[in-house]
C-alpha atoms as a PDB file:
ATOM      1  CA  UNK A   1       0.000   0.000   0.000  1.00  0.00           C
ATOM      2  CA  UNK A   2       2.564   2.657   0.413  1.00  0.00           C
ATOM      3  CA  UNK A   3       4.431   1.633  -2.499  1.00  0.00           C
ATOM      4  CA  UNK A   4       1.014   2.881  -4.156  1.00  0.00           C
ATOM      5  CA  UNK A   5       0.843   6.022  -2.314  1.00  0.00           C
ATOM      6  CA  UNK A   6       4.863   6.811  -2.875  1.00  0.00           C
ATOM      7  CA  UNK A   7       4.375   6.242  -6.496  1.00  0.00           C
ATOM      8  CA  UNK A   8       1.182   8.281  -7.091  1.00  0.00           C
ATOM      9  CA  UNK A   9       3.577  11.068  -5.288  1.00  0.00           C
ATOM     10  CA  UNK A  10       5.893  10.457  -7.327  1.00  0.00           C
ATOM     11  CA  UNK A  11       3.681  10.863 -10.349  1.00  0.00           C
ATOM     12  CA  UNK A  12       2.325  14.251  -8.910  1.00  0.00           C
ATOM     13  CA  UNK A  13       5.420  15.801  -8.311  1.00  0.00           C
ATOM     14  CA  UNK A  14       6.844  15.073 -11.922  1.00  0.00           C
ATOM     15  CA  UNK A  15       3.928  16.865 -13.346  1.00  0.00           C
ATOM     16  CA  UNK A  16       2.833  19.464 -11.458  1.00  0.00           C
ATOM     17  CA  UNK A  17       2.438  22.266 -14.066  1.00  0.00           C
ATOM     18  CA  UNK A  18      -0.322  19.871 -15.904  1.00  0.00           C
ATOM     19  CA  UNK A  19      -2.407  20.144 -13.178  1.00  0.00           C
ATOM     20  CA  UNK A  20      -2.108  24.107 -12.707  1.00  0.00           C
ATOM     21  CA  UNK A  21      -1.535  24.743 -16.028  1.00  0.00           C
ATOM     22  CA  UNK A  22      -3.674  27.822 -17.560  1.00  0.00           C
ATOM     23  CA  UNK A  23      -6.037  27.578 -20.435  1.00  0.00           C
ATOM     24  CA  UNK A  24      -4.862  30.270 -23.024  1.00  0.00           C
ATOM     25  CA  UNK A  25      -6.855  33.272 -22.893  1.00  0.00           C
ATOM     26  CA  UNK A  26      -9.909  33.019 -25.063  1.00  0.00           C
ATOM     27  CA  UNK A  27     -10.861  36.482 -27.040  1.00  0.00           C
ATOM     28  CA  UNK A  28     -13.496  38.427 -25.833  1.00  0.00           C
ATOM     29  CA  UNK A  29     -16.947  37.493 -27.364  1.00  0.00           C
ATOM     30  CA  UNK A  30     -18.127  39.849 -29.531  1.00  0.00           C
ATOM     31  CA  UNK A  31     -21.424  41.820 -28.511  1.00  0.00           C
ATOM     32  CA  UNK A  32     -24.622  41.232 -28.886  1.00  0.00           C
ATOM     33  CA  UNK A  33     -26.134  42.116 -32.333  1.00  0.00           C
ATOM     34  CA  UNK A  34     -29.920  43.559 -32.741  1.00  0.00           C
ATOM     35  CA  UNK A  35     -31.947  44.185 -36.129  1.00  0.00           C
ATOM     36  CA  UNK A  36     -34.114  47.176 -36.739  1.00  0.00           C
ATOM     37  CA  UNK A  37     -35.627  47.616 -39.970  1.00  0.00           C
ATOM     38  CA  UNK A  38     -37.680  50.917 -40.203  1.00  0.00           C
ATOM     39  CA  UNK A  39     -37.702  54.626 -41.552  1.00  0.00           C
ATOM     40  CA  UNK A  40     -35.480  57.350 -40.803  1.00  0.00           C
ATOM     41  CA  UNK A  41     -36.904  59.733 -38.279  1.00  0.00           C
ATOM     42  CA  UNK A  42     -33.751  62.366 -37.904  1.00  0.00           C
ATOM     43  CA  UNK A  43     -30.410  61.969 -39.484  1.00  0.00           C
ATOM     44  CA  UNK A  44     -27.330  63.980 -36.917  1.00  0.00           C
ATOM     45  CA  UNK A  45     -24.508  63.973 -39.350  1.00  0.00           C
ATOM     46  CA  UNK A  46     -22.440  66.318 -37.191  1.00  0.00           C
ATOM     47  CA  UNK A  47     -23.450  64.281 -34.051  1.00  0.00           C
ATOM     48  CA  UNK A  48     -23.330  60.814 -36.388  1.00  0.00           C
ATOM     49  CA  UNK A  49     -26.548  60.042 -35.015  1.00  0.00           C
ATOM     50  CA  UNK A  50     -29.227  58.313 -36.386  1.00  0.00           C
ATOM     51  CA  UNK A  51     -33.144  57.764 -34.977  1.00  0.00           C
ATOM     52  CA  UNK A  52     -34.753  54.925 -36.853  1.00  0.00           C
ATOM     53  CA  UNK A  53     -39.026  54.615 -36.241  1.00  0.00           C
ATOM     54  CA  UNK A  54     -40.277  50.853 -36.271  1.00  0.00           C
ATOM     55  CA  UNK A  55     -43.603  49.241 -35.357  1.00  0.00           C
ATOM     56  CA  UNK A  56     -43.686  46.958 -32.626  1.00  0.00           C
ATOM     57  CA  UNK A  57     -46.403  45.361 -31.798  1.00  0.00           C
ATOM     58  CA  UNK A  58     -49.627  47.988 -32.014  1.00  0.00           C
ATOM     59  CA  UNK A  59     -46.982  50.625 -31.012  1.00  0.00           C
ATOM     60  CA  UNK A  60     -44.276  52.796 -32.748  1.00  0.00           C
ATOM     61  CA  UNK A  61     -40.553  52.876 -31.146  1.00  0.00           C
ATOM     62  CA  UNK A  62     -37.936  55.121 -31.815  1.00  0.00           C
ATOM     63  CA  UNK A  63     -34.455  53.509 -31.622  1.00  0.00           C
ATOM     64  CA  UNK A  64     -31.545  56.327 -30.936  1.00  0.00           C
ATOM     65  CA  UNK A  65     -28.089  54.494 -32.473  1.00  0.00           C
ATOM     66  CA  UNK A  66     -24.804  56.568 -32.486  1.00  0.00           C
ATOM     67  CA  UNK A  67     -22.821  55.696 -35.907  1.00  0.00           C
ATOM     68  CA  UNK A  68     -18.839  55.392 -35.665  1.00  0.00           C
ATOM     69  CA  UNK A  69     -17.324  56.787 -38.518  1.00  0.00           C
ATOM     70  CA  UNK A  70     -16.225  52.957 -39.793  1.00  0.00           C
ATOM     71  CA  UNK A  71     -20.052  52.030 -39.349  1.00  0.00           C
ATOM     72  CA  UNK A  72     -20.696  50.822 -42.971  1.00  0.00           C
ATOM     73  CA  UNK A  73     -23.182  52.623 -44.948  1.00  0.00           C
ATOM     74  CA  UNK A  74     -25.090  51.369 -47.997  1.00  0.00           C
ATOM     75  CA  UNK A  75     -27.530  51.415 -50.426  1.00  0.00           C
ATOM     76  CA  UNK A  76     -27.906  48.646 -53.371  1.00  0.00           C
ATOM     77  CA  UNK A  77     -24.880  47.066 -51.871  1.00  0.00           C
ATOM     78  CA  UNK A  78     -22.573  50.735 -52.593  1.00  0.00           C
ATOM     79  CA  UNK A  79     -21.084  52.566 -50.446  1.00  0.00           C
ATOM     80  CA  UNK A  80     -23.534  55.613 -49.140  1.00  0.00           C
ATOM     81  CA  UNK A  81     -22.240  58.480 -46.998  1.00  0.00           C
ATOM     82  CA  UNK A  82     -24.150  59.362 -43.755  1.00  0.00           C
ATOM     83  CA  UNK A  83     -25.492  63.188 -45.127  1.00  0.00           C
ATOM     84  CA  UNK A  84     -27.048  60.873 -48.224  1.00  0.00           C
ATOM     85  CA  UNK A  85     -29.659  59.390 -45.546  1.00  0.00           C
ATOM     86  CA  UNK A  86     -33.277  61.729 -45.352  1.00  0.00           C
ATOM     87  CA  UNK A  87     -35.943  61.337 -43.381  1.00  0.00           C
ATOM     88  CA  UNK A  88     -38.902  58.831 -44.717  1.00  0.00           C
ATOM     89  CA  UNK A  89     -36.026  56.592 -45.848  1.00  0.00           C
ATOM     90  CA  UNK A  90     -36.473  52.629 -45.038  1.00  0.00           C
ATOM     91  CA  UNK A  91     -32.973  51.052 -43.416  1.00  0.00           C
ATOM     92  CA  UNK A  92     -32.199  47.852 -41.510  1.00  0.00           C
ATOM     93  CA  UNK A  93     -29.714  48.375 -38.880  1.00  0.00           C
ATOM     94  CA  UNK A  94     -27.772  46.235 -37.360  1.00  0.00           C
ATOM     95  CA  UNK A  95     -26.689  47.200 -33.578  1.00  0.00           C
ATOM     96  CA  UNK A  96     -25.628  46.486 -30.590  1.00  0.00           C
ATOM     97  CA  UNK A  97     -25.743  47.947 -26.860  1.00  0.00           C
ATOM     98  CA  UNK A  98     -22.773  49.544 -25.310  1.00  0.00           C
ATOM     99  CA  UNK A  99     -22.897  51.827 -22.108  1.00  0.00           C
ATOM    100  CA  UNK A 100     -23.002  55.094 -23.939  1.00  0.00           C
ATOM    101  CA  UNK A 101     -26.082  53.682 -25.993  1.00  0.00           C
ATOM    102  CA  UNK A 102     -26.953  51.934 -29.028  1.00  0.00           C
ATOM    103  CA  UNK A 103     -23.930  51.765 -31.581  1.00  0.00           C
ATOM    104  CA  UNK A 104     -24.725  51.142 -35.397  1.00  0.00           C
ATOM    105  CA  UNK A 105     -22.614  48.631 -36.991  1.00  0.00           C
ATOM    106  CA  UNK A 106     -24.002  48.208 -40.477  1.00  0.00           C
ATOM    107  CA  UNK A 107     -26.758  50.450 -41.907  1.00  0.00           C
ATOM    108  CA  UNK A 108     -28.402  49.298 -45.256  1.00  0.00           C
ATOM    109  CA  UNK A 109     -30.939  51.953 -46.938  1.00  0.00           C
ATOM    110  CA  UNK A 110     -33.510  49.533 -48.337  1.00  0.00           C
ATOM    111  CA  UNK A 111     -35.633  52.360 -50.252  1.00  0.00           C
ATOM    112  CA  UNK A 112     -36.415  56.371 -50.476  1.00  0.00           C
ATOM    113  CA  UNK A 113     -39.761  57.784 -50.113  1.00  0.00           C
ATOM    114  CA  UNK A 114     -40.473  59.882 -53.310  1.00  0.00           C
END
Protein backbone atom coordinates (compact mmCIF):
# COMPACT_ATOMS: atom_id res chain seq x y z
CA UNK A 1 0.00 0.00 0.00
CA UNK A 2 2.56 2.66 0.41
CA UNK A 3 4.43 1.63 -2.50
CA UNK A 4 1.01 2.88 -4.16
CA UNK A 5 0.84 6.02 -2.31
CA UNK A 6 4.86 6.81 -2.88
CA UNK A 7 4.37 6.24 -6.50
CA UNK A 8 1.18 8.28 -7.09
CA UNK A 9 3.58 11.07 -5.29
CA UNK A 10 5.89 10.46 -7.33
CA UNK A 11 3.68 10.86 -10.35
CA UNK A 12 2.32 14.25 -8.91
CA UNK A 13 5.42 15.80 -8.31
CA UNK A 14 6.84 15.07 -11.92
CA UNK A 15 3.93 16.86 -13.35
CA UNK A 16 2.83 19.46 -11.46
CA UNK A 17 2.44 22.27 -14.07
CA UNK A 18 -0.32 19.87 -15.90
CA UNK A 19 -2.41 20.14 -13.18
CA UNK A 20 -2.11 24.11 -12.71
CA UNK A 21 -1.54 24.74 -16.03
CA UNK A 22 -3.67 27.82 -17.56
CA UNK A 23 -6.04 27.58 -20.44
CA UNK A 24 -4.86 30.27 -23.02
CA UNK A 25 -6.85 33.27 -22.89
CA UNK A 26 -9.91 33.02 -25.06
CA UNK A 27 -10.86 36.48 -27.04
CA UNK A 28 -13.50 38.43 -25.83
CA UNK A 29 -16.95 37.49 -27.36
CA UNK A 30 -18.13 39.85 -29.53
CA UNK A 31 -21.42 41.82 -28.51
CA UNK A 32 -24.62 41.23 -28.89
CA UNK A 33 -26.13 42.12 -32.33
CA UNK A 34 -29.92 43.56 -32.74
CA UNK A 35 -31.95 44.19 -36.13
CA UNK A 36 -34.11 47.18 -36.74
CA UNK A 37 -35.63 47.62 -39.97
CA UNK A 38 -37.68 50.92 -40.20
CA UNK A 39 -37.70 54.63 -41.55
CA UNK A 40 -35.48 57.35 -40.80
CA UNK A 41 -36.90 59.73 -38.28
CA UNK A 42 -33.75 62.37 -37.90
CA UNK A 43 -30.41 61.97 -39.48
CA UNK A 44 -27.33 63.98 -36.92
CA UNK A 45 -24.51 63.97 -39.35
CA UNK A 46 -22.44 66.32 -37.19
CA UNK A 47 -23.45 64.28 -34.05
CA UNK A 48 -23.33 60.81 -36.39
CA UNK A 49 -26.55 60.04 -35.01
CA UNK A 50 -29.23 58.31 -36.39
CA UNK A 51 -33.14 57.76 -34.98
CA UNK A 52 -34.75 54.92 -36.85
CA UNK A 53 -39.03 54.61 -36.24
CA UNK A 54 -40.28 50.85 -36.27
CA UNK A 55 -43.60 49.24 -35.36
CA UNK A 56 -43.69 46.96 -32.63
CA UNK A 57 -46.40 45.36 -31.80
CA UNK A 58 -49.63 47.99 -32.01
CA UNK A 59 -46.98 50.62 -31.01
CA UNK A 60 -44.28 52.80 -32.75
CA UNK A 61 -40.55 52.88 -31.15
CA UNK A 62 -37.94 55.12 -31.82
CA UNK A 63 -34.46 53.51 -31.62
CA UNK A 64 -31.54 56.33 -30.94
CA UNK A 65 -28.09 54.49 -32.47
CA UNK A 66 -24.80 56.57 -32.49
CA UNK A 67 -22.82 55.70 -35.91
CA UNK A 68 -18.84 55.39 -35.67
CA UNK A 69 -17.32 56.79 -38.52
CA UNK A 70 -16.22 52.96 -39.79
CA UNK A 71 -20.05 52.03 -39.35
CA UNK A 72 -20.70 50.82 -42.97
CA UNK A 73 -23.18 52.62 -44.95
CA UNK A 74 -25.09 51.37 -48.00
CA UNK A 75 -27.53 51.42 -50.43
CA UNK A 76 -27.91 48.65 -53.37
CA UNK A 77 -24.88 47.07 -51.87
CA UNK A 78 -22.57 50.73 -52.59
CA UNK A 79 -21.08 52.57 -50.45
CA UNK A 80 -23.53 55.61 -49.14
CA UNK A 81 -22.24 58.48 -47.00
CA UNK A 82 -24.15 59.36 -43.76
CA UNK A 83 -25.49 63.19 -45.13
CA UNK A 84 -27.05 60.87 -48.22
CA UNK A 85 -29.66 59.39 -45.55
CA UNK A 86 -33.28 61.73 -45.35
CA UNK A 87 -35.94 61.34 -43.38
CA UNK A 88 -38.90 58.83 -44.72
CA UNK A 89 -36.03 56.59 -45.85
CA UNK A 90 -36.47 52.63 -45.04
CA UNK A 91 -32.97 51.05 -43.42
CA UNK A 92 -32.20 47.85 -41.51
CA UNK A 93 -29.71 48.37 -38.88
CA UNK A 94 -27.77 46.23 -37.36
CA UNK A 95 -26.69 47.20 -33.58
CA UNK A 96 -25.63 46.49 -30.59
CA UNK A 97 -25.74 47.95 -26.86
CA UNK A 98 -22.77 49.54 -25.31
CA UNK A 99 -22.90 51.83 -22.11
CA UNK A 100 -23.00 55.09 -23.94
CA UNK A 101 -26.08 53.68 -25.99
CA UNK A 102 -26.95 51.93 -29.03
CA UNK A 103 -23.93 51.77 -31.58
CA UNK A 104 -24.72 51.14 -35.40
CA UNK A 105 -22.61 48.63 -36.99
CA UNK A 106 -24.00 48.21 -40.48
CA UNK A 107 -26.76 50.45 -41.91
CA UNK A 108 -28.40 49.30 -45.26
CA UNK A 109 -30.94 51.95 -46.94
CA UNK A 110 -33.51 49.53 -48.34
CA UNK A 111 -35.63 52.36 -50.25
CA UNK A 112 -36.41 56.37 -50.48
CA UNK A 113 -39.76 57.78 -50.11
CA UNK A 114 -40.47 59.88 -53.31
Amino acid sequence: MSRLVLASICIIAAFPTAATAQQPPQPPPSPPTHNVQGAVRVVDVRGRALEVTTGVGMALRVVRLQVPADTRVTAAGAPLPLARLQAGDLVRVSYGARPGGFVAYAIERLGRVP
